[in-house]
C-alpha atoms as a PDB file:
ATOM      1  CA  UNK A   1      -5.435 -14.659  -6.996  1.00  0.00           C
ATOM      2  CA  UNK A   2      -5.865 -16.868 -10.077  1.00  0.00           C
ATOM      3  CA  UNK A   3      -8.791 -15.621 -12.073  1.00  0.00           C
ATOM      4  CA  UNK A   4      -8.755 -12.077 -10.857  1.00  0.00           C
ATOM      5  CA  UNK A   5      -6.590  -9.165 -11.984  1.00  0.00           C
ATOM      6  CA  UNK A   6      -6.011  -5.744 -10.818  1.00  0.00           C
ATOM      7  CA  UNK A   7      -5.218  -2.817 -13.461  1.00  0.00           C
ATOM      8  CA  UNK A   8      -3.459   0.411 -12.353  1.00  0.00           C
ATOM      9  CA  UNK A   9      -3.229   3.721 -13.733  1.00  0.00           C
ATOM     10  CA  UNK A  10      -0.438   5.512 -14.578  1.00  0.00           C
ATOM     11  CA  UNK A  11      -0.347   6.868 -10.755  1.00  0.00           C
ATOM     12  CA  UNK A  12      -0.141   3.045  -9.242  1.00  0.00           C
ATOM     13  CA  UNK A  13      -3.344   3.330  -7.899  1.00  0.00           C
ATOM     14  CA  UNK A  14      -5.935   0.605  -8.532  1.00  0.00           C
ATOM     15  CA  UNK A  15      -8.503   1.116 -11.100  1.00  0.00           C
ATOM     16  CA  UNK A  16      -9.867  -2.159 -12.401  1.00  0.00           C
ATOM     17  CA  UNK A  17     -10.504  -5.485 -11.729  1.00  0.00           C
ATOM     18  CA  UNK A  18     -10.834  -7.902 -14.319  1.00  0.00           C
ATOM     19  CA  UNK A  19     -12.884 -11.114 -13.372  1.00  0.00           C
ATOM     20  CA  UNK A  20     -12.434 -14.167 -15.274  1.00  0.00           C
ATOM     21  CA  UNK A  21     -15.904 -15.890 -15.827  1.00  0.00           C
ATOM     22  CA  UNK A  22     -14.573 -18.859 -17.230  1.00  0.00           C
ATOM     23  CA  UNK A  23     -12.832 -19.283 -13.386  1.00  0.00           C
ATOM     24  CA  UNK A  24     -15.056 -17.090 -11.099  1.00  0.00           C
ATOM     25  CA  UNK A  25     -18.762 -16.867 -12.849  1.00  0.00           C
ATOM     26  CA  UNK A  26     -20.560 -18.706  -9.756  1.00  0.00           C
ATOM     27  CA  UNK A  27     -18.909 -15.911  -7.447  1.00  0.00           C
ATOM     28  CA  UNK A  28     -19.384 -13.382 -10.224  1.00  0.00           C
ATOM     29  CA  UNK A  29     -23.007 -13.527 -10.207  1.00  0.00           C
ATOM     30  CA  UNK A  30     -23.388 -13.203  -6.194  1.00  0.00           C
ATOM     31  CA  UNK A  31     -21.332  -9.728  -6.642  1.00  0.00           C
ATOM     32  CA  UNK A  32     -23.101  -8.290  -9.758  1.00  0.00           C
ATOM     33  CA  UNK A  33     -26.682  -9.596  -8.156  1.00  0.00           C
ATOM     34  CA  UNK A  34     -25.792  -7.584  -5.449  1.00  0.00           C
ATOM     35  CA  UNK A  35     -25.088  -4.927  -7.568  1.00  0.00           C
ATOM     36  CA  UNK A  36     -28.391  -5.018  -9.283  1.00  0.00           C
ATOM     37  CA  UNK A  37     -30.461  -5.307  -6.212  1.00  0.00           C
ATOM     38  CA  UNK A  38     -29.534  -1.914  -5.415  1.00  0.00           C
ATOM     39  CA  UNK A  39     -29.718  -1.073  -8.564  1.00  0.00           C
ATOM     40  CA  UNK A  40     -26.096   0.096  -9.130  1.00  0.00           C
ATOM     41  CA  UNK A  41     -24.720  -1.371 -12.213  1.00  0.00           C
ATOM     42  CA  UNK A  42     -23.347   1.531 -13.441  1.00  0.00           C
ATOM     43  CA  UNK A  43     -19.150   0.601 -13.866  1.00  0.00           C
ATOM     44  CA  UNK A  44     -19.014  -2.956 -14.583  1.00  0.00           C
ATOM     45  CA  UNK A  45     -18.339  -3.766 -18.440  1.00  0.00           C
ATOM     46  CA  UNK A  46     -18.328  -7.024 -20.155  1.00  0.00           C
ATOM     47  CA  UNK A  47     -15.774  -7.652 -22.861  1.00  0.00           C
ATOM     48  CA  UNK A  48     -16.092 -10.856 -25.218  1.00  0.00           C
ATOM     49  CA  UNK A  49     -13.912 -12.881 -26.743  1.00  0.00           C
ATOM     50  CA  UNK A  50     -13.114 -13.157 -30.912  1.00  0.00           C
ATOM     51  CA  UNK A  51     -16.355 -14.981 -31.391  1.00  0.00           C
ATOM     52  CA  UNK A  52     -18.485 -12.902 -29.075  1.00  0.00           C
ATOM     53  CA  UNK A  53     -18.770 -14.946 -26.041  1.00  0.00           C
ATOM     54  CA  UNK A  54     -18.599 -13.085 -22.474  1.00  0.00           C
ATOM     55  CA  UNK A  55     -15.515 -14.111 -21.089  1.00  0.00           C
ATOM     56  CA  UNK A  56     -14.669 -11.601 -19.009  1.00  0.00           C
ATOM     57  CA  UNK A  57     -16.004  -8.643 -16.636  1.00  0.00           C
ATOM     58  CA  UNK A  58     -14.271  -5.774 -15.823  1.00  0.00           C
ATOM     59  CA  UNK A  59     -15.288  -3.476 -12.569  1.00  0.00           C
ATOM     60  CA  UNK A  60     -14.147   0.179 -12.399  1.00  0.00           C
ATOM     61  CA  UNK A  61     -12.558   0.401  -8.555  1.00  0.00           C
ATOM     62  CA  UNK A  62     -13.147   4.081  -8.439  1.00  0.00           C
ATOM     63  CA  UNK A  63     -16.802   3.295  -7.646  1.00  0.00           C
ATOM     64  CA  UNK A  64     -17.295  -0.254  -6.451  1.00  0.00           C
ATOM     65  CA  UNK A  65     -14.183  -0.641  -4.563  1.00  0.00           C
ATOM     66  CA  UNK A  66     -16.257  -1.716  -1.033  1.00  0.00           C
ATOM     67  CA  UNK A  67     -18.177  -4.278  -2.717  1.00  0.00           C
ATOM     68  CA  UNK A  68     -15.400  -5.619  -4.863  1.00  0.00           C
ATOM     69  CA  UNK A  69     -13.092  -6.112  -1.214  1.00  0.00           C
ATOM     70  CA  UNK A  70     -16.441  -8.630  -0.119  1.00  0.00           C
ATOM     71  CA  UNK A  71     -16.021 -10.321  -2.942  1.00  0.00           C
ATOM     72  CA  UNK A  72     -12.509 -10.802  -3.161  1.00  0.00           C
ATOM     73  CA  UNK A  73     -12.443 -11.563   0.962  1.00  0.00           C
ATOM     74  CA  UNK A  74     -14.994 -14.089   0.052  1.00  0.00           C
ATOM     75  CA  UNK A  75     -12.307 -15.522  -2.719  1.00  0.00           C
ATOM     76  CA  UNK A  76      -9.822 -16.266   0.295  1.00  0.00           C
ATOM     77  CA  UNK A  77     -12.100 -17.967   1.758  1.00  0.00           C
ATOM     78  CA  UNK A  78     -13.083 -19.798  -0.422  1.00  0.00           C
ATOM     79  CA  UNK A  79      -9.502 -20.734  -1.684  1.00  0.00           C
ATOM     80  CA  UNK A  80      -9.891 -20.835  -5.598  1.00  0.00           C
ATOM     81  CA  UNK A  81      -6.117 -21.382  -5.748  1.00  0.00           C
ATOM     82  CA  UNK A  82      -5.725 -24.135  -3.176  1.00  0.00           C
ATOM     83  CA  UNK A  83      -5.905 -28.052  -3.961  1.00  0.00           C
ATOM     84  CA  UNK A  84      -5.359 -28.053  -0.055  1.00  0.00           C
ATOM     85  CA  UNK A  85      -8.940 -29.070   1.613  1.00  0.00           C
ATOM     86  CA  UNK A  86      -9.009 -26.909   4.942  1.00  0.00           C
ATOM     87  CA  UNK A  87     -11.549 -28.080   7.559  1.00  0.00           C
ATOM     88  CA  UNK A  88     -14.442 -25.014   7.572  1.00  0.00           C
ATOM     89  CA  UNK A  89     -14.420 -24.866  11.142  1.00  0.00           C
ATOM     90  CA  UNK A  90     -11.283 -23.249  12.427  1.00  0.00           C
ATOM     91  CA  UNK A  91     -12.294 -24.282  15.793  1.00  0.00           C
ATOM     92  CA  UNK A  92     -12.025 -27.583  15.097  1.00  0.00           C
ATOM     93  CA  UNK A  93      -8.818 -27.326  12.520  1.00  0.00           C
ATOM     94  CA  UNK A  94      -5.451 -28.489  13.493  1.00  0.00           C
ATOM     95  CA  UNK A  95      -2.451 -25.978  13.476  1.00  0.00           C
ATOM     96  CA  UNK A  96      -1.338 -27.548  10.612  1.00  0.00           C
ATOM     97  CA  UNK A  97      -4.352 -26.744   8.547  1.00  0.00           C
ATOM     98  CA  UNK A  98      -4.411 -22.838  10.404  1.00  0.00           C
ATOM     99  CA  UNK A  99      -1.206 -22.257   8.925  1.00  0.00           C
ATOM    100  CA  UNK A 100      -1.476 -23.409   5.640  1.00  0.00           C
ATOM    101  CA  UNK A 101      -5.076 -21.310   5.373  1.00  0.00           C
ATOM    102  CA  UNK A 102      -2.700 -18.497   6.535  1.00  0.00           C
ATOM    103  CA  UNK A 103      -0.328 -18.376   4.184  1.00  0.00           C
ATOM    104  CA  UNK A 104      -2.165 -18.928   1.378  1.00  0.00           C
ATOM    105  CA  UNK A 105      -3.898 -15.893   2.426  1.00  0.00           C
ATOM    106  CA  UNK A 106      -0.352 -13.877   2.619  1.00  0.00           C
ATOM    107  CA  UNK A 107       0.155 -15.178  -0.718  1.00  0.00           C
ATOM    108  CA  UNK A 108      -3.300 -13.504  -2.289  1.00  0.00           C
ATOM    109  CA  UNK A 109      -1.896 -10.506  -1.543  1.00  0.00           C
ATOM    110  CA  UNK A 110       1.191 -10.959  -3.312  1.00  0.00           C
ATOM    111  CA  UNK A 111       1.173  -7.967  -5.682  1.00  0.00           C
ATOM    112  CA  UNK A 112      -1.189  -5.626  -4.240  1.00  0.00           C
ATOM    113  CA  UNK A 113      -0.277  -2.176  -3.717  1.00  0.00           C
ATOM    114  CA  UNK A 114       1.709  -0.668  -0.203  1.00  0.00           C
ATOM    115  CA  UNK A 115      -1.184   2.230   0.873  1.00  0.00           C
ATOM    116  CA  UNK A 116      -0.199   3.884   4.457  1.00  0.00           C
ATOM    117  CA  UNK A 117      -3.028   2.500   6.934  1.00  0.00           C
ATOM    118  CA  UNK A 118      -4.580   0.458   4.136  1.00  0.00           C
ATOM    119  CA  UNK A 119      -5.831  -3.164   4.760  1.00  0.00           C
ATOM    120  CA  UNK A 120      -7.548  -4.435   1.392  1.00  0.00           C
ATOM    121  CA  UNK A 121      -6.675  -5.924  -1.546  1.00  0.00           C
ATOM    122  CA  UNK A 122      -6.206  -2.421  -3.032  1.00  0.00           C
ATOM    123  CA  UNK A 123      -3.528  -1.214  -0.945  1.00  0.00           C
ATOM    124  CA  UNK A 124      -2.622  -1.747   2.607  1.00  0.00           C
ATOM    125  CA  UNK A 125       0.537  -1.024   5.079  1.00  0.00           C
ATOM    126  CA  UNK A 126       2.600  -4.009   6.588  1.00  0.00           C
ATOM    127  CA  UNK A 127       0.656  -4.505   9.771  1.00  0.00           C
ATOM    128  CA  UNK A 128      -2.878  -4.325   7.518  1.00  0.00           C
ATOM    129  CA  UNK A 129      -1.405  -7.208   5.218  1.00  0.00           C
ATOM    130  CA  UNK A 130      -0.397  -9.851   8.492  1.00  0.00           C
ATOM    131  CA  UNK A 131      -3.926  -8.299  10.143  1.00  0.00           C
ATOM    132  CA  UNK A 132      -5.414  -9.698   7.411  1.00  0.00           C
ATOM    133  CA  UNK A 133      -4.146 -12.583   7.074  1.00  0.00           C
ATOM    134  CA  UNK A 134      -4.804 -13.746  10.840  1.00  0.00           C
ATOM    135  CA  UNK A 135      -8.455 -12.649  10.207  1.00  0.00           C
ATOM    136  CA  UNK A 136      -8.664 -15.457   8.222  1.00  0.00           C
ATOM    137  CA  UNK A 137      -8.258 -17.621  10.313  1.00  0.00           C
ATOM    138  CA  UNK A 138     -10.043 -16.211  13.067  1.00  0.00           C
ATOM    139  CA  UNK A 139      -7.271 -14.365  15.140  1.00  0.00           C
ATOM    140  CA  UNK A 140      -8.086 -10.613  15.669  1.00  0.00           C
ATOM    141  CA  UNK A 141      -4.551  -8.804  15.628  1.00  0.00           C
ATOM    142  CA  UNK A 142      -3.718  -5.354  16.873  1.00  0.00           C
ATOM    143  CA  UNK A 143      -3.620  -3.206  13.832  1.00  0.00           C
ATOM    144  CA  UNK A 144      -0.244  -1.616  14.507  1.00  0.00           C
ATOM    145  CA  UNK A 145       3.139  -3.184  14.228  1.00  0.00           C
ATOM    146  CA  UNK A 146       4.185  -2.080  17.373  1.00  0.00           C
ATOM    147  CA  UNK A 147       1.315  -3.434  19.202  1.00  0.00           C
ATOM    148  CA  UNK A 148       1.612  -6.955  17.168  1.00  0.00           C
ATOM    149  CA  UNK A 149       5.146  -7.303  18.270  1.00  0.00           C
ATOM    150  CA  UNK A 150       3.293  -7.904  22.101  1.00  0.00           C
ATOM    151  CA  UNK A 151       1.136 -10.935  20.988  1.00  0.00           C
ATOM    152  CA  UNK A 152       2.090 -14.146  21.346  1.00  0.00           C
ATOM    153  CA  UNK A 153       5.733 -16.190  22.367  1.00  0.00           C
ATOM    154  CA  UNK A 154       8.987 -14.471  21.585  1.00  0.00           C
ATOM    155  CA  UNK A 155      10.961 -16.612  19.415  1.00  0.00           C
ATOM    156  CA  UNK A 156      14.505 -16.817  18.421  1.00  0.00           C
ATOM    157  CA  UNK A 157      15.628 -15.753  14.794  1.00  0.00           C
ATOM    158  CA  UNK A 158      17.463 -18.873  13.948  1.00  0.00           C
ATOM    159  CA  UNK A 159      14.335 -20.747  14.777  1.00  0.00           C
ATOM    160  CA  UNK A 160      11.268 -19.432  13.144  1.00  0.00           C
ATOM    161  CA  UNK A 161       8.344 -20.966  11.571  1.00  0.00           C
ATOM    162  CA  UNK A 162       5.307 -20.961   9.016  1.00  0.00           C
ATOM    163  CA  UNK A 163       3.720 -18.438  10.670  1.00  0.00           C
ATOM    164  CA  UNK A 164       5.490 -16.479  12.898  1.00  0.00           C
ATOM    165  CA  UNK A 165       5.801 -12.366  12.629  1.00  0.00           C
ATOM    166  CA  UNK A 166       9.026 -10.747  12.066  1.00  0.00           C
ATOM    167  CA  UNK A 167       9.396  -7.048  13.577  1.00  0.00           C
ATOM    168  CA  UNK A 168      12.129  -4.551  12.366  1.00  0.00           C
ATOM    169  CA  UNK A 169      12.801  -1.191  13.370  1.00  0.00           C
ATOM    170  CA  UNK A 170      12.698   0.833   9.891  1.00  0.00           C
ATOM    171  CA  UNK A 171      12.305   4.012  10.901  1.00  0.00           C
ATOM    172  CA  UNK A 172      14.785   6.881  12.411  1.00  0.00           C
ATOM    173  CA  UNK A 173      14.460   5.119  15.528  1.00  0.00           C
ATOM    174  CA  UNK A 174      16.657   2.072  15.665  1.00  0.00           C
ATOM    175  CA  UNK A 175      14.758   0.732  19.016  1.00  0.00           C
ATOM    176  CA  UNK A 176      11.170   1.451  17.974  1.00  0.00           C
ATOM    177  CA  UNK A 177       9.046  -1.282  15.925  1.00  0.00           C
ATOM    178  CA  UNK A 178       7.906   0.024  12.387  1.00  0.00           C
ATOM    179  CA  UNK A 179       7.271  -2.969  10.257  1.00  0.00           C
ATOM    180  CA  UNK A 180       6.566  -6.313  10.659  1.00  0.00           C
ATOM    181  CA  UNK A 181       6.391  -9.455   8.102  1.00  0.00           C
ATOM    182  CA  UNK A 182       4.953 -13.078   8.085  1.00  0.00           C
ATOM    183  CA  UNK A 183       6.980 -16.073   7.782  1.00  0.00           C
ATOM    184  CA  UNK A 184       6.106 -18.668   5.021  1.00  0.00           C
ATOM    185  CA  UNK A 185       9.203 -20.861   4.773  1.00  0.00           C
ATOM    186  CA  UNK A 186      10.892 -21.526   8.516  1.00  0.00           C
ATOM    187  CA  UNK A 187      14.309 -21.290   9.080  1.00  0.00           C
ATOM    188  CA  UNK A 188      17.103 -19.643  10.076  1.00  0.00           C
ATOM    189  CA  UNK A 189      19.191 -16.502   8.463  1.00  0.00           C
ATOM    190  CA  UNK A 190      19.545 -17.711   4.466  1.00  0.00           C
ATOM    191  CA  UNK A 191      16.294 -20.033   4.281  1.00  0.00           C
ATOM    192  CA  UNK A 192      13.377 -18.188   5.844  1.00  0.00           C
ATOM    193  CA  UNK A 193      10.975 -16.404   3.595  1.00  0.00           C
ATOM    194  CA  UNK A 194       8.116 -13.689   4.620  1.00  0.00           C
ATOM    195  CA  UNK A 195       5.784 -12.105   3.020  1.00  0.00           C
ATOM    196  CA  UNK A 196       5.400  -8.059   3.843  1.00  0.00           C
ATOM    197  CA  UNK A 197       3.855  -5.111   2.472  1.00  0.00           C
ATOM    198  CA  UNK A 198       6.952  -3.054   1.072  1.00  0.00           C
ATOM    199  CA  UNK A 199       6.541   0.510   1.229  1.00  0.00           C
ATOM    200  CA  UNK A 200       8.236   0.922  -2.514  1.00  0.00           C
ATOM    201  CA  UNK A 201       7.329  -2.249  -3.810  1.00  0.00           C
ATOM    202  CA  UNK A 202       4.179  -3.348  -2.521  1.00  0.00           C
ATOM    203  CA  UNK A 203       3.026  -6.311  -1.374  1.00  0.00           C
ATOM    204  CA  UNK A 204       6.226  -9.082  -1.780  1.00  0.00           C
ATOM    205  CA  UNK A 205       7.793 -12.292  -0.523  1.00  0.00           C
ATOM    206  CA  UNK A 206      11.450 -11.617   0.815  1.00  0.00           C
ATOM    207  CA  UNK A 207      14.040 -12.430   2.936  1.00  0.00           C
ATOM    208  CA  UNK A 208      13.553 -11.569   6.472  1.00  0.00           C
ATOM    209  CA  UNK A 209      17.264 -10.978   6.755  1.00  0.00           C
ATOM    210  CA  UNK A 210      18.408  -9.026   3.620  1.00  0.00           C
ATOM    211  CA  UNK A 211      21.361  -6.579   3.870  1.00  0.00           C
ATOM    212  CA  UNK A 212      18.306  -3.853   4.562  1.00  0.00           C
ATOM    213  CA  UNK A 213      16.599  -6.104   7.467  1.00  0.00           C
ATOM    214  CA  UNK A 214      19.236  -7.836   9.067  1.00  0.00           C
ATOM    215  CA  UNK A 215      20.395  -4.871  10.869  1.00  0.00           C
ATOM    216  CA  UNK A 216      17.071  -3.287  11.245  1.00  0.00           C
ATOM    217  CA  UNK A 217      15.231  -6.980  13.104  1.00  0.00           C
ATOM    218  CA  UNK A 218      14.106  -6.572  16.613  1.00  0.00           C
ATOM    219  CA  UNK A 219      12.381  -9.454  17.157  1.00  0.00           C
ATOM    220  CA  UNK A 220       9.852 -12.175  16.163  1.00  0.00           C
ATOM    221  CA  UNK A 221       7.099 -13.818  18.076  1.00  0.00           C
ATOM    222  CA  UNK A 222       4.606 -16.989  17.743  1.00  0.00           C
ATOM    223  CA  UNK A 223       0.833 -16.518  17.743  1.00  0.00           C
ATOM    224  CA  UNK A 224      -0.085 -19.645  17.195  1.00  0.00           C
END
């Protein structure tokens, strides 16, 4: 997410975020108000540039991590990266529009840490990251893989889409469901992309049919 970044310490783990003010000072002051209205300042720094200007705020995680995810769902929503206009009211938006709110959700998340059972921007498994993403635009997924693999139209691999979910069996069971990725290019086997949360690597855009996931797909369905 442009104007935000995340700094780990020497365990992985989040520890700060870093908030631009030059990009992010009208969103800025909604979090740190709310900060001072309860009267919990305590772990957000301000660091200044060569000629002593503000430029800059940095939040320690370890103590404002709940308050930090509002403000960074509220980011999403608000699509600080996007020239794309998308209509407010999901109700009313086309697919088109759906899916391209979608993915540039997946695409926030690029880079965030893999945390077993974790949906936020500071860590989250592979069936968080796509429940997330179909939060946004207003589709309430079941929070396991397994149970995500039920929802919506099975589709064939050669033929998948912006937006469909990928579902591979990763575990020591070859038959049962244990991860699960978005599509953001369609295709077939060489051209589709997805985005996943990657145990090792975190949060990633890949190829739905590597040498690792090729043998490992199950299947892939359409929710919208």
């Amino acid at each position: 997410m442009r104007g935000v970044e995340i700094v780990q310490d020497t365990s992985k783990r989040p520890r700060y975020a870093i908030i631009d003010l030059n990009i992010l000072q009208d969103l800025f002051d909604d979090f740190f108000g709310a900060l001072m209205a309860s009267g919990q300042t305590k772990g957000v720094d301000f660091l200044r540039d060569e000629k002593g200007n503000i430029v800059k705020a940095r939040i320690d995680l370890n103590i404002h991590q709940k308050t930090f995810d509002k403000f960074f769902s509220e980011l999403i929503v608000k699509e600080i990266d996007s020239p794309i206009t998308i209509t407010p009211d999901l109700g009313r938006a086309s697919r088109e529009e759906k899916l391209n709110r979608l993915v540039m959700a997946a695409r926030s998340f690029i880079g965030t840490p893999y945390k077993p059972a974790g949906d936020s921007v500071l860590g989250t498994d592979c069936s968080g990251l796509s429940f997330m993403c179909f939060k946004e635009i207003g589709i309430t997924l079941p929070r396991t893989s397994r149970d995500q693999a039920i929802i919506g139209k099975r589709v064939d691999a050669n033929e998948l889409q912006v937006g469909d979910l990928v579902f591979y069996a990763t575990g020591a069971d070859p038959n049962r469901i244990s991860h699960v990725g978005l599509i953001v290019r369609g295709g077939g086997r060489g051209v589709a992309r997805m985005i996943h949360a990657s145990s090792s690597r975190g949060v990633i855009e890949d190829d739905p049919f590597s040498s690792y996931y090729a043998p490992r797909f199950i299947s892939a369905t359409r929710v919208i």
